[in-house]
PDB file of N, CA and C in Angstrom:
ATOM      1  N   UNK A   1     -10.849  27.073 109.471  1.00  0.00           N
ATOM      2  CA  UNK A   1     -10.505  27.529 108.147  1.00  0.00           C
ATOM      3  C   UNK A   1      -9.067  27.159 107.857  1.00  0.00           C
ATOM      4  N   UNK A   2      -8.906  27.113 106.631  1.00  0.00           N
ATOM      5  CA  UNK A   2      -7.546  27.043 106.321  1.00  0.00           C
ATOM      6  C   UNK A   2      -6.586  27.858 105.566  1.00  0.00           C
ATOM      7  N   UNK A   3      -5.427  28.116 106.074  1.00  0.00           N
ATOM      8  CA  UNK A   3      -4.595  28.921 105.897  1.00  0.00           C
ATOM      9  C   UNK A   3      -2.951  28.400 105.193  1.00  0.00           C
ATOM     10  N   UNK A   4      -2.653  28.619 103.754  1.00  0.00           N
ATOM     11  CA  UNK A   4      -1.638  27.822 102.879  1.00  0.00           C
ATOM     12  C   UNK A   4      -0.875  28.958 102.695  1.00  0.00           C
ATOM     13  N   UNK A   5       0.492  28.442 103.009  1.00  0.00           N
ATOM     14  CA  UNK A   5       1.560  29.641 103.133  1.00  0.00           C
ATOM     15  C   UNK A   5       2.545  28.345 101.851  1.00  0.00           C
ATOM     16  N   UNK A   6       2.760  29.257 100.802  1.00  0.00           N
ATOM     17  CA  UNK A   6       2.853  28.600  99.546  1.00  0.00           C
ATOM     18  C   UNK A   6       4.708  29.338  99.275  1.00  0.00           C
ATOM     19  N   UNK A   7       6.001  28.458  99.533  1.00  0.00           N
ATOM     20  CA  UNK A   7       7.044  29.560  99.173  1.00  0.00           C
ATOM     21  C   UNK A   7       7.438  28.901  97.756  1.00  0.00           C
ATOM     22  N   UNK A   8       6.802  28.207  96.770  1.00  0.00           N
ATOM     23  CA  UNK A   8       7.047  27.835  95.506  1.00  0.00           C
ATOM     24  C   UNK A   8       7.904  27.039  95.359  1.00  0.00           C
ATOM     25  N   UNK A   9       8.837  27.249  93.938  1.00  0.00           N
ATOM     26  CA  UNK A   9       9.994  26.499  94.372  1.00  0.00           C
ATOM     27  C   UNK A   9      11.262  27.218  94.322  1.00  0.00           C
ATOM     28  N   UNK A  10      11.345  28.333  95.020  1.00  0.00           N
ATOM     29  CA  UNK A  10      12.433  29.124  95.466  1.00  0.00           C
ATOM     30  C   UNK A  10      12.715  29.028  96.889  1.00  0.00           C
ATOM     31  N   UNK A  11      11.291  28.580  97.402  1.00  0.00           N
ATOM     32  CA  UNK A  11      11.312  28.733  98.566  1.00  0.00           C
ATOM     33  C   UNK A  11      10.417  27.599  99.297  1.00  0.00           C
ATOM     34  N   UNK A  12      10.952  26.154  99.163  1.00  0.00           N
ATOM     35  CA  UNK A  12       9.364  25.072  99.311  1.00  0.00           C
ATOM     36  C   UNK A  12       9.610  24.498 100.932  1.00  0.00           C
ATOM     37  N   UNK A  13      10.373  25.020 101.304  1.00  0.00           N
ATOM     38  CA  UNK A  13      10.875  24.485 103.152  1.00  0.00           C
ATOM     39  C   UNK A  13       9.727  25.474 104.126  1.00  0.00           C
ATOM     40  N   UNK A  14       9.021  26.839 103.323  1.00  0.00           N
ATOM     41  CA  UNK A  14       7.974  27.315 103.657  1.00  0.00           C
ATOM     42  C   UNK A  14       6.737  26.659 103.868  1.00  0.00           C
ATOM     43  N   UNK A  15       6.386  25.923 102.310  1.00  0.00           N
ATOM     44  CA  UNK A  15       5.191  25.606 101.730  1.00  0.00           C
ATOM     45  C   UNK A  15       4.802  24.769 102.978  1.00  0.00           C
ATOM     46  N   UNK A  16       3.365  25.217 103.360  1.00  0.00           N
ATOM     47  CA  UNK A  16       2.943  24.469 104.659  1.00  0.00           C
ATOM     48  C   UNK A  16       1.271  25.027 104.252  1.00  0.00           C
ATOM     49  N   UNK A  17       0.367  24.015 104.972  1.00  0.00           N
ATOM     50  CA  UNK A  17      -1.150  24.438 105.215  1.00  0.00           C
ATOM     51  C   UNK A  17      -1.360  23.922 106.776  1.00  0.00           C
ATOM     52  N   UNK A  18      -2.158  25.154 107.425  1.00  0.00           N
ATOM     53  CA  UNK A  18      -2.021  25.396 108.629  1.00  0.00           C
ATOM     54  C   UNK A  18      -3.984  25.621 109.160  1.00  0.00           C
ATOM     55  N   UNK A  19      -4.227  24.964 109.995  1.00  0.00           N
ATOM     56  CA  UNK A  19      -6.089  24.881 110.110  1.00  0.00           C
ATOM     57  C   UNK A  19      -6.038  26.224 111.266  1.00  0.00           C
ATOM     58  N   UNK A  20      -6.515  27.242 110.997  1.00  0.00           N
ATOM     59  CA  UNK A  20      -6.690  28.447 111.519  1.00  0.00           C
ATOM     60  C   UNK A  20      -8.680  28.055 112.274  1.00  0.00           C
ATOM     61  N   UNK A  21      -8.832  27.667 114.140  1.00  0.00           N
ATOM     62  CA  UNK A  21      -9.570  27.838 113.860  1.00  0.00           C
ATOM     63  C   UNK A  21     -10.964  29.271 114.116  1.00  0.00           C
ATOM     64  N   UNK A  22     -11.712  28.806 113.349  1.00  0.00           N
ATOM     65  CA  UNK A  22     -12.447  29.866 112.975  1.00  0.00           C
ATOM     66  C   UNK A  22     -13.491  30.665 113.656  1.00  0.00           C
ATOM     67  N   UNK A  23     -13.243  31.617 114.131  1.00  0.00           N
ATOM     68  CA  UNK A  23     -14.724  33.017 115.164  1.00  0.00           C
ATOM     69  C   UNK A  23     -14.714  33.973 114.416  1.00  0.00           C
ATOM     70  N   UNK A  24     -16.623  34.129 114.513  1.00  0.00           N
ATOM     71  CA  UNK A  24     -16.975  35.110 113.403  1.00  0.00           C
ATOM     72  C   UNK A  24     -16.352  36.626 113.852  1.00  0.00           C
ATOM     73  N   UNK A  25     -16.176  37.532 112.692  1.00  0.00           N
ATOM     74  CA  UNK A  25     -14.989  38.116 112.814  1.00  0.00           C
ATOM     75  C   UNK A  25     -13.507  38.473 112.090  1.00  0.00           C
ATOM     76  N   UNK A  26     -13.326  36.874 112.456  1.00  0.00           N
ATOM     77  CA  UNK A  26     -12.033  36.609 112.060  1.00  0.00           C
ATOM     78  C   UNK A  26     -11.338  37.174 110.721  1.00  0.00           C
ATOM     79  N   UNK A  27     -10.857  37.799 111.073  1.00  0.00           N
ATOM     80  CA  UNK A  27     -10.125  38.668 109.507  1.00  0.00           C
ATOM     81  C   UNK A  27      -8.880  37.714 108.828  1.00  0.00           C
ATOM     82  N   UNK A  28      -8.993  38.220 107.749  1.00  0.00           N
ATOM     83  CA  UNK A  28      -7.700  37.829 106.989  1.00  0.00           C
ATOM     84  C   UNK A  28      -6.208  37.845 107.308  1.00  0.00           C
ATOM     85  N   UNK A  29      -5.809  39.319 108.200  1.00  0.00           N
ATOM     86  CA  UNK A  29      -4.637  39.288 108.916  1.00  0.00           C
ATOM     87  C   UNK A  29      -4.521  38.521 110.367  1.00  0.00           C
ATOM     88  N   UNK A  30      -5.852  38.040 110.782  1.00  0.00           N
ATOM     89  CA  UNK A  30      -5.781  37.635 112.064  1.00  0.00           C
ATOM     90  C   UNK A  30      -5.052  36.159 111.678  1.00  0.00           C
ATOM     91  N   UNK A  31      -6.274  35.807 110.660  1.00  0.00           N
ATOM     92  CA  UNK A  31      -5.695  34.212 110.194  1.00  0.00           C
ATOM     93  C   UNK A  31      -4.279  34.072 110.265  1.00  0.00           C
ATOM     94  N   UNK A  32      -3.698  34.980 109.246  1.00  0.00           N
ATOM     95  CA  UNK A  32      -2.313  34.649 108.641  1.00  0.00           C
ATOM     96  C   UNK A  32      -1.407  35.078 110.202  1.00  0.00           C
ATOM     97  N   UNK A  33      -1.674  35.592 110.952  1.00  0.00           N
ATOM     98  CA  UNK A  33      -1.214  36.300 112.162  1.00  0.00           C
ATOM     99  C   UNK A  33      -0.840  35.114 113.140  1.00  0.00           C
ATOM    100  N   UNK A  34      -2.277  34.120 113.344  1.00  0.00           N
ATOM    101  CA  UNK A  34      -2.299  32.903 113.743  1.00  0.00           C
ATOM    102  C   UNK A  34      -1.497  31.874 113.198  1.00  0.00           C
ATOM    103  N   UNK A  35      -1.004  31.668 112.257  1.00  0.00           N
ATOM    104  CA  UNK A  35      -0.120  30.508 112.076  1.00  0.00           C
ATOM    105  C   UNK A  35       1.076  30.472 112.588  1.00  0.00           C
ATOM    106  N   UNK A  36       1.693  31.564 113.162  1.00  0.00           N
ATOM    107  CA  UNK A  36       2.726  31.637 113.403  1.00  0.00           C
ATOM    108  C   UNK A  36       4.012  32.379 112.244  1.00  0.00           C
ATOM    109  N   UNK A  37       3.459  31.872 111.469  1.00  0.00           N
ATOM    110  CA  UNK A  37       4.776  31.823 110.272  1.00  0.00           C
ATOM    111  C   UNK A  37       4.690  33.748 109.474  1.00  0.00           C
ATOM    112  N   UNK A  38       3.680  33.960 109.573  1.00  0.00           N
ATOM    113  CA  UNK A  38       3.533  35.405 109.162  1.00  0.00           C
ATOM    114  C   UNK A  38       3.963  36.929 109.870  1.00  0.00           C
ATOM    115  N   UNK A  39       4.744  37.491 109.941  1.00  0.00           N
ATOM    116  CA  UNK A  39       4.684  38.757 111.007  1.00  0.00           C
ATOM    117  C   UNK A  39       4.719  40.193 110.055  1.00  0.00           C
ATOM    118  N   UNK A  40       4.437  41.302 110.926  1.00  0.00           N
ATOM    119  CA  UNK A  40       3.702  42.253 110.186  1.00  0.00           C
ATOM    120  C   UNK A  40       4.397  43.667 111.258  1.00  0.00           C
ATOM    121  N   UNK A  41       4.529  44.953 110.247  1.00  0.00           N
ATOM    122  CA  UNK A  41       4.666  45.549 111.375  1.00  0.00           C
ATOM    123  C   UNK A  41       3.993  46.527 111.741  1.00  0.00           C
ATOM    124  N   UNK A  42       4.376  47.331 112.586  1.00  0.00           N
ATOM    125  CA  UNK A  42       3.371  48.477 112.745  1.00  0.00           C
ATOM    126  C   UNK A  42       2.188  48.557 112.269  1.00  0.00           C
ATOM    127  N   UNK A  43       2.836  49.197 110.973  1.00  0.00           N
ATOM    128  CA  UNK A  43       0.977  49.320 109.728  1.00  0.00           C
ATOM    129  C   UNK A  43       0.260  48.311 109.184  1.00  0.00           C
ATOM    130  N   UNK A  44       1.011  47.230 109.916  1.00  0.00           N
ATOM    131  CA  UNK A  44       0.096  45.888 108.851  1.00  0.00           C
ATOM    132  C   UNK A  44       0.353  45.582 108.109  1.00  0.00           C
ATOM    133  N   UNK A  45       1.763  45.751 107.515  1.00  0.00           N
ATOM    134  CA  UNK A  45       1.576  45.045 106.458  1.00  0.00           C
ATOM    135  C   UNK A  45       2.846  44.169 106.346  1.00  0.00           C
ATOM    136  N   UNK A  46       2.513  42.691 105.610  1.00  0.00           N
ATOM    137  CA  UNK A  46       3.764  41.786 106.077  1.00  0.00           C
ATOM    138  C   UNK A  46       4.996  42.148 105.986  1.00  0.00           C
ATOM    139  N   UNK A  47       5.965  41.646 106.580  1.00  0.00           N
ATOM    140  CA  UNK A  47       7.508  42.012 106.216  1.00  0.00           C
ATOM    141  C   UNK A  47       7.954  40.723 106.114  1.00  0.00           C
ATOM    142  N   UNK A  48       7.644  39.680 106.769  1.00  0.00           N
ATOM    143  CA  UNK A  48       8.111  38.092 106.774  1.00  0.00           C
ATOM    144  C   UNK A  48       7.388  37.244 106.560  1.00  0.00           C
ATOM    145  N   UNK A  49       7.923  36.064 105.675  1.00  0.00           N
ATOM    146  CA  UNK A  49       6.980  34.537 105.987  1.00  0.00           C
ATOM    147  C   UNK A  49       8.032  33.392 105.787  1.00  0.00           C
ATOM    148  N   UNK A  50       7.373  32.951 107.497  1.00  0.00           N
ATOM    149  CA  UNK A  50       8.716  31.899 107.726  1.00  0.00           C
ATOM    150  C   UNK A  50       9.697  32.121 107.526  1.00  0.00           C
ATOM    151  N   UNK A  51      10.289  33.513 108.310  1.00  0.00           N
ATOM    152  CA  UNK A  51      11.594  33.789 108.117  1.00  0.00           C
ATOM    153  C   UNK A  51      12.276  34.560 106.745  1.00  0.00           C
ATOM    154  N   UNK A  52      11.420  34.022 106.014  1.00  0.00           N
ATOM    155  CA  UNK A  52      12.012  34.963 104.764  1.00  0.00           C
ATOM    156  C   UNK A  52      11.253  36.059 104.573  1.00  0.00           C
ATOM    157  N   UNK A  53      12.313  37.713 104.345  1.00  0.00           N
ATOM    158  CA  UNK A  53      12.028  38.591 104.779  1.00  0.00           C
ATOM    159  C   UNK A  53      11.209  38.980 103.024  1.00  0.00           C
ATOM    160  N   UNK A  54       9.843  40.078 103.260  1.00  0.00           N
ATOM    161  CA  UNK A  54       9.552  40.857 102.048  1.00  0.00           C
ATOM    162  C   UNK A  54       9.845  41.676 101.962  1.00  0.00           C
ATOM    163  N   UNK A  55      10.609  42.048 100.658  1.00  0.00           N
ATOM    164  CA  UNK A  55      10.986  43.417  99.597  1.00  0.00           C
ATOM    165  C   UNK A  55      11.999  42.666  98.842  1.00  0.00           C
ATOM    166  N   UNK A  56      12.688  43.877  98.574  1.00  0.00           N
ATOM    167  CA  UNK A  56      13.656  43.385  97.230  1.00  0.00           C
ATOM    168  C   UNK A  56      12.826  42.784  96.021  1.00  0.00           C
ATOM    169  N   UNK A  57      13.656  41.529  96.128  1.00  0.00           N
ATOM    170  CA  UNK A  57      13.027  40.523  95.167  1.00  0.00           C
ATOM    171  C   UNK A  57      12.274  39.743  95.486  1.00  0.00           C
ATOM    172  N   UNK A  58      12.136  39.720  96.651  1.00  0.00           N
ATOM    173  CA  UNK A  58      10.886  39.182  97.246  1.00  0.00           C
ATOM    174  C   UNK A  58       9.617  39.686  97.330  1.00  0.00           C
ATOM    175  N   UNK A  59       8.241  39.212  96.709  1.00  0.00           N
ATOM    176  CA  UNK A  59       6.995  39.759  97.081  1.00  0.00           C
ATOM    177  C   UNK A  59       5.996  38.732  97.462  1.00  0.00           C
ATOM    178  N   UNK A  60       4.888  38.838  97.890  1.00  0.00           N
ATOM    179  CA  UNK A  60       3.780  37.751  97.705  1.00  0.00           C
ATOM    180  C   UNK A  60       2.561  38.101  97.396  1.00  0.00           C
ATOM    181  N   UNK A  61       1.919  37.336  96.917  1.00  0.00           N
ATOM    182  CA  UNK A  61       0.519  37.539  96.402  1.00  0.00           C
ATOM    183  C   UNK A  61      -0.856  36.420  97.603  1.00  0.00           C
ATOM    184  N   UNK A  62      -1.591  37.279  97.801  1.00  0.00           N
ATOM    185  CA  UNK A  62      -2.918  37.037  98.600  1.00  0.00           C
ATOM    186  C   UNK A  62      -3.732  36.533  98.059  1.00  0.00           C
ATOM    187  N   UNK A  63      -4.467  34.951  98.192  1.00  0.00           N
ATOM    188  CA  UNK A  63      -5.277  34.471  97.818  1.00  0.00           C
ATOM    189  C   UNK A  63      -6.588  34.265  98.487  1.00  0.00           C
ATOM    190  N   UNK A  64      -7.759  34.224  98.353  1.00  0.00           N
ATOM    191  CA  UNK A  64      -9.087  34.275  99.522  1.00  0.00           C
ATOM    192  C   UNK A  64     -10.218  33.020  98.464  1.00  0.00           C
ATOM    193  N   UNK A  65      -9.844  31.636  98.485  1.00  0.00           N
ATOM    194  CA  UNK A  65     -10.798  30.759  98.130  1.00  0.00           C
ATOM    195  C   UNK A  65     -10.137  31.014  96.478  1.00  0.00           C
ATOM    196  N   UNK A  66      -8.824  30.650  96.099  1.00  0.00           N
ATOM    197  CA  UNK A  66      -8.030  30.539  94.674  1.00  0.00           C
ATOM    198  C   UNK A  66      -8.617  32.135  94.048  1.00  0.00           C
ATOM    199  N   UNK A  67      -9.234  32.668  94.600  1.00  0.00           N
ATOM    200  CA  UNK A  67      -8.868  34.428  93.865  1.00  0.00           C
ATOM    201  C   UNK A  67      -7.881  35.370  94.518  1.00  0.00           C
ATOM    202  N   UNK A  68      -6.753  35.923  94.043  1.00  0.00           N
ATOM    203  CA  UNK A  68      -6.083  37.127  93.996  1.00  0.00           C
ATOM    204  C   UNK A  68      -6.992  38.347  94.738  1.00  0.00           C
ATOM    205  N   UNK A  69      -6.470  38.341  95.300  1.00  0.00           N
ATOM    206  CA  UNK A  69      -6.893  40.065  96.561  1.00  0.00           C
ATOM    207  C   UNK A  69      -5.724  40.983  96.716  1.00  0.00           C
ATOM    208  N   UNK A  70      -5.877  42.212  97.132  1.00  0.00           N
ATOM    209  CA  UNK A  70      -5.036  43.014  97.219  1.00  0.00           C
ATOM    210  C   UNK A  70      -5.083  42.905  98.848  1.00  0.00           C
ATOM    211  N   UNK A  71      -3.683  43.408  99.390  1.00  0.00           N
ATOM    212  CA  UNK A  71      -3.369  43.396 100.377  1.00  0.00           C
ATOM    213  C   UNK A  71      -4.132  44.347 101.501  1.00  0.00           C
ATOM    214  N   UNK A  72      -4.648  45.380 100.401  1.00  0.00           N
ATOM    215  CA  UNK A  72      -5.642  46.297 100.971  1.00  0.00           C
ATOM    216  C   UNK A  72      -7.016  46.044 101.889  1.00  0.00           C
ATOM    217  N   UNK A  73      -6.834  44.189 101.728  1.00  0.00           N
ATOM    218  CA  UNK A  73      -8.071  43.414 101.982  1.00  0.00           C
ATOM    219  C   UNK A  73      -7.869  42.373 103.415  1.00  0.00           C
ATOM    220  N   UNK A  74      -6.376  42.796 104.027  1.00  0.00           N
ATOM    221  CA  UNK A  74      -6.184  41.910 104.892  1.00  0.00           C
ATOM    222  C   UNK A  74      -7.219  42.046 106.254  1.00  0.00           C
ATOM    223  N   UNK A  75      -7.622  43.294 106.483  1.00  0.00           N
ATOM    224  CA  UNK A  75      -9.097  43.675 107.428  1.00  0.00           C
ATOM    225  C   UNK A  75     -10.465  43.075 107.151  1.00  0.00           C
ATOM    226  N   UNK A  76     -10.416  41.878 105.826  1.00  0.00           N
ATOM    227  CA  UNK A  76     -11.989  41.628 105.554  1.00  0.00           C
ATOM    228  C   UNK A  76     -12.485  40.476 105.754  1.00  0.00           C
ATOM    229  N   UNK A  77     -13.489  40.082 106.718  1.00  0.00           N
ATOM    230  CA  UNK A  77     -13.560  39.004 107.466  1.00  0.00           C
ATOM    231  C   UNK A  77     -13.976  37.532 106.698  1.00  0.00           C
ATOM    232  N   UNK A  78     -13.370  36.763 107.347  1.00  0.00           N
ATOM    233  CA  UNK A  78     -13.252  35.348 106.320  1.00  0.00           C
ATOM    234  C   UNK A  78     -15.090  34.633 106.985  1.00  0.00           C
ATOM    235  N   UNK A  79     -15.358  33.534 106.185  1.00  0.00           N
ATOM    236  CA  UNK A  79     -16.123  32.782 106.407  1.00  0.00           C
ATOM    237  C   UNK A  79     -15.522  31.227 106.967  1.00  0.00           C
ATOM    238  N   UNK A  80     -16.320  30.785 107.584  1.00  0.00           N
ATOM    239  CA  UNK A  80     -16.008  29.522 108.228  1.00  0.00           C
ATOM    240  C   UNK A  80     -14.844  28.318 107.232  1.00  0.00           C
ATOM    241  N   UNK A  81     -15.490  28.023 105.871  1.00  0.00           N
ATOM    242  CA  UNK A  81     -14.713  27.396 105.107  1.00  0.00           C
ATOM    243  C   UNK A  81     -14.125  28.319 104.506  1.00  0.00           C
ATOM    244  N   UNK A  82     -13.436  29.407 104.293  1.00  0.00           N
ATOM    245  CA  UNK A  82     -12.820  29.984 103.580  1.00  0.00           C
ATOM    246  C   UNK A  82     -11.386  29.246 103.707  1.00  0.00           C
ATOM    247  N   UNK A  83     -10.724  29.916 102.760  1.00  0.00           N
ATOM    248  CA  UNK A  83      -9.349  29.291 102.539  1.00  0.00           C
ATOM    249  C   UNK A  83      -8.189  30.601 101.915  1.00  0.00           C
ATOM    250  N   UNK A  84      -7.197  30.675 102.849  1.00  0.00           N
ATOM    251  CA  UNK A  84      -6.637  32.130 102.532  1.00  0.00           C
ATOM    252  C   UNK A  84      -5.465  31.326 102.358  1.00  0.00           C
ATOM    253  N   UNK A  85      -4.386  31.826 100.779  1.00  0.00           N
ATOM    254  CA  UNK A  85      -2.917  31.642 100.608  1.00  0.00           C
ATOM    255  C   UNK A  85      -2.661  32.491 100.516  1.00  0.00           C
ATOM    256  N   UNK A  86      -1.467  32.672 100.764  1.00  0.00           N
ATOM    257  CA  UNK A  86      -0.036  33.535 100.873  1.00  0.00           C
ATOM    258  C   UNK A  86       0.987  32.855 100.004  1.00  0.00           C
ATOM    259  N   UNK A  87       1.223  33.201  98.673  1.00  0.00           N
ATOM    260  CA  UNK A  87       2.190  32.699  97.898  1.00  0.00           C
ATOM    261  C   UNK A  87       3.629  33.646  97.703  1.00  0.00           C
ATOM    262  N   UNK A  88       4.653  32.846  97.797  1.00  0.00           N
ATOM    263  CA  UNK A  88       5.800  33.867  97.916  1.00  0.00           C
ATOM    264  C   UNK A  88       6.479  34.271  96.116  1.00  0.00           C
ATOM    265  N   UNK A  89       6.542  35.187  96.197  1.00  0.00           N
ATOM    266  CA  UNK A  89       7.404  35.198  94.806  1.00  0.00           C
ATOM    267  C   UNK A  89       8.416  36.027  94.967  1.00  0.00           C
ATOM    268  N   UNK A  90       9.305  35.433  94.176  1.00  0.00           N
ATOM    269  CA  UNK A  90      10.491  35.520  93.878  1.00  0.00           C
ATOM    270  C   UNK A  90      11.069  35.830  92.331  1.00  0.00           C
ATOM    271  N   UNK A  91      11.427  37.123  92.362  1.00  0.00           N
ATOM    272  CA  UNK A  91      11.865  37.840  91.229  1.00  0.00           C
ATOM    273  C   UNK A  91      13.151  38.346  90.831  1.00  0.00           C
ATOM    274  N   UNK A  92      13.734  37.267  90.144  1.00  0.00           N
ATOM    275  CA  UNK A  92      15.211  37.570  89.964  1.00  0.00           C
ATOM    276  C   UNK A  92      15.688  38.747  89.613  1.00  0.00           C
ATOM    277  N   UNK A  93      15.302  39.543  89.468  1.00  0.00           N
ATOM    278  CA  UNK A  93      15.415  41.121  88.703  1.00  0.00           C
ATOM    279  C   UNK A  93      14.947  42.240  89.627  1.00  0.00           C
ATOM    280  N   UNK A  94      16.359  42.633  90.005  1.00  0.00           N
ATOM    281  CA  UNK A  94      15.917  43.483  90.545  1.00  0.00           C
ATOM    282  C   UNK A  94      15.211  45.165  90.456  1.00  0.00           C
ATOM    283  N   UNK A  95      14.088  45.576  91.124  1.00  0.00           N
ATOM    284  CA  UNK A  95      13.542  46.579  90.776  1.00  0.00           C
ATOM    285  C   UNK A  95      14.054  47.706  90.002  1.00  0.00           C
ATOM    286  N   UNK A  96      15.052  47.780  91.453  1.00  0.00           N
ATOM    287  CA  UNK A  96      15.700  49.536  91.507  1.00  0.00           C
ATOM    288  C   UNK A  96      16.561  49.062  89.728  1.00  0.00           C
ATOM    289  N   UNK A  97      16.851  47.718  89.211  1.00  0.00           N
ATOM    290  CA  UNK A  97      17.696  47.915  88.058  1.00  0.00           C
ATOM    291  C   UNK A  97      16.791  47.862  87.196  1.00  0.00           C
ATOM    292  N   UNK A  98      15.855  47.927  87.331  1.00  0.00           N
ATOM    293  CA  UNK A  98      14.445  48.230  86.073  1.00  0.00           C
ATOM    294  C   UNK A  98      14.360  49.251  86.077  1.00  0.00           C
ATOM    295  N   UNK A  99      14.123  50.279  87.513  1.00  0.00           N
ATOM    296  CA  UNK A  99      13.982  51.256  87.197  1.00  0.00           C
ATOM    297  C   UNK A  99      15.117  52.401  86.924  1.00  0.00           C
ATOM    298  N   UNK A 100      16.415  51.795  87.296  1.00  0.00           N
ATOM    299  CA  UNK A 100      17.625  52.744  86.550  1.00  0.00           C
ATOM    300  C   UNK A 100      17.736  52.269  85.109  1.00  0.00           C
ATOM    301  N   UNK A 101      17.262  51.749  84.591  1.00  0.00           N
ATOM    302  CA  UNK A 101      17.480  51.081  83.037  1.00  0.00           C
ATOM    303  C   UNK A 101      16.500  51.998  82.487  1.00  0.00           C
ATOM    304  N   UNK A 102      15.504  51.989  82.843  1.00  0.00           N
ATOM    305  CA  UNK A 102      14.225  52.542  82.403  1.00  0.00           C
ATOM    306  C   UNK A 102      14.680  54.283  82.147  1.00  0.00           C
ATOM    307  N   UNK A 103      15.301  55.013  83.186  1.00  0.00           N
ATOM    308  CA  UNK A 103      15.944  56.083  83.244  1.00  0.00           C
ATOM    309  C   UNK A 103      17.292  56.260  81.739  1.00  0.00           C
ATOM    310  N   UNK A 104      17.961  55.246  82.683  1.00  0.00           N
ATOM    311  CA  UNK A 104      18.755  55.465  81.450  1.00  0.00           C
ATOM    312  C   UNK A 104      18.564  55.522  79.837  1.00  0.00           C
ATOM    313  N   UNK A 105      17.687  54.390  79.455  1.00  0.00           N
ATOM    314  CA  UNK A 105      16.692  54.621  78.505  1.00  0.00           C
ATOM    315  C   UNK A 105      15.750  56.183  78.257  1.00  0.00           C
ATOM    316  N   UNK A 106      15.261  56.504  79.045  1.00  0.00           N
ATOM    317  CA  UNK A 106      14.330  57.837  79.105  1.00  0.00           C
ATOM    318  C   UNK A 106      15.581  58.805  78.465  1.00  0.00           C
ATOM    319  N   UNK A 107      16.543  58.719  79.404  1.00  0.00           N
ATOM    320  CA  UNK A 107      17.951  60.088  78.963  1.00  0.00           C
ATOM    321  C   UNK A 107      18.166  59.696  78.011  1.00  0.00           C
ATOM    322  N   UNK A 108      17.880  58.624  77.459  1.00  0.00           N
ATOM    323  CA  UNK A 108      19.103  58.561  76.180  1.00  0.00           C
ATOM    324  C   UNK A 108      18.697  58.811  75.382  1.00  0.00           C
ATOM    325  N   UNK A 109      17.018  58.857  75.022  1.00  0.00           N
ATOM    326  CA  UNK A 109      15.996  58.851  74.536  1.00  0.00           C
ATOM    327  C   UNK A 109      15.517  60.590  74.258  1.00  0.00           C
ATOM    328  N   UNK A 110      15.705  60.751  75.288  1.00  0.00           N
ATOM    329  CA  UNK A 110      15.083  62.456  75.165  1.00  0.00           C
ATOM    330  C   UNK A 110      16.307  63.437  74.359  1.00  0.00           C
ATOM    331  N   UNK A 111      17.912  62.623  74.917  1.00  0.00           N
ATOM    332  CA  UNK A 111      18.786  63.305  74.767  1.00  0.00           C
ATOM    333  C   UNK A 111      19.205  63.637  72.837  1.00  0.00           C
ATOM    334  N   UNK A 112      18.415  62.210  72.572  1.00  0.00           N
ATOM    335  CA  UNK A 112      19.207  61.859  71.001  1.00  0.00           C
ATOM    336  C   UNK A 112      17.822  62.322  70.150  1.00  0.00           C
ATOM    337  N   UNK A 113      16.755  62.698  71.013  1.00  0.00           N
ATOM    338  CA  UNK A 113      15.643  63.552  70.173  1.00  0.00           C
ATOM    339  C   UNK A 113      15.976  65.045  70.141  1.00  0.00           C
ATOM    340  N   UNK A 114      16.614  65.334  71.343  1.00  0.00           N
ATOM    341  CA  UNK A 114      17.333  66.775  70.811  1.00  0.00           C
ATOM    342  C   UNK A 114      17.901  67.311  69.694  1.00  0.00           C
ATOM    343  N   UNK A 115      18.417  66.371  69.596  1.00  0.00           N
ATOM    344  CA  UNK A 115      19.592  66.570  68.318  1.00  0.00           C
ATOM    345  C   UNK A 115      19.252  66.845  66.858  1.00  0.00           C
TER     346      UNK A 115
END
């Protein structure tokens, strides 16, 4: 099977496809587990690919044969030709300042309906 670790173009020194091969079984985290380039911790769930770490502004999205899966799905066993990506994204904006904006907005909002 094959396994495409996709870092876009923020990140294309990632972008690699890697032949995972295939025993029935074989789950989705095993695949990505097998290339090397993926690590995970404790609970399973990624923190790195190829070195570049997830959170912040960093996230990625799970692909299983060009459909979108939730990560909730990395336990569900692939088929022989299946084809699993890992695309990295990269989001210039950071959260926590969405969500203090969003606040600040809310106060300013509730404050000037007082009035």
């Amino acid at each position: 099977m094959t396994v495409i670790i996709n870092g876009g173009r923020t990140f294309p020194n990632v972008t690699q496809a890697y032949r995972v091969p295939f025993r029935p079984g074989l789950t989705i985290y095993q695949a990505l587990a097998e290339t090397g380039a993926v690590r995970f911790n404790f609970n399973g769930q990624i923190v790195s690919v190829s070195g570049v770490p997830i959170g912040g502004r960093t996230t990625y999205q799970l692909q299983l044969n060009g459909r979108v899966i939730p990560a909730s799905l990395l336990s569900f066993p692939v088929q022989r030709n299946d084809s699993v990506a890992l695309v990295l994204i990269f989001n210039p904006i950071l959260r926590e300042e969405e969500g203090e904006l969003a606040y600040e907005q809310d106060f300013l909002g509730s404050s000037s309906e007082q009035d």
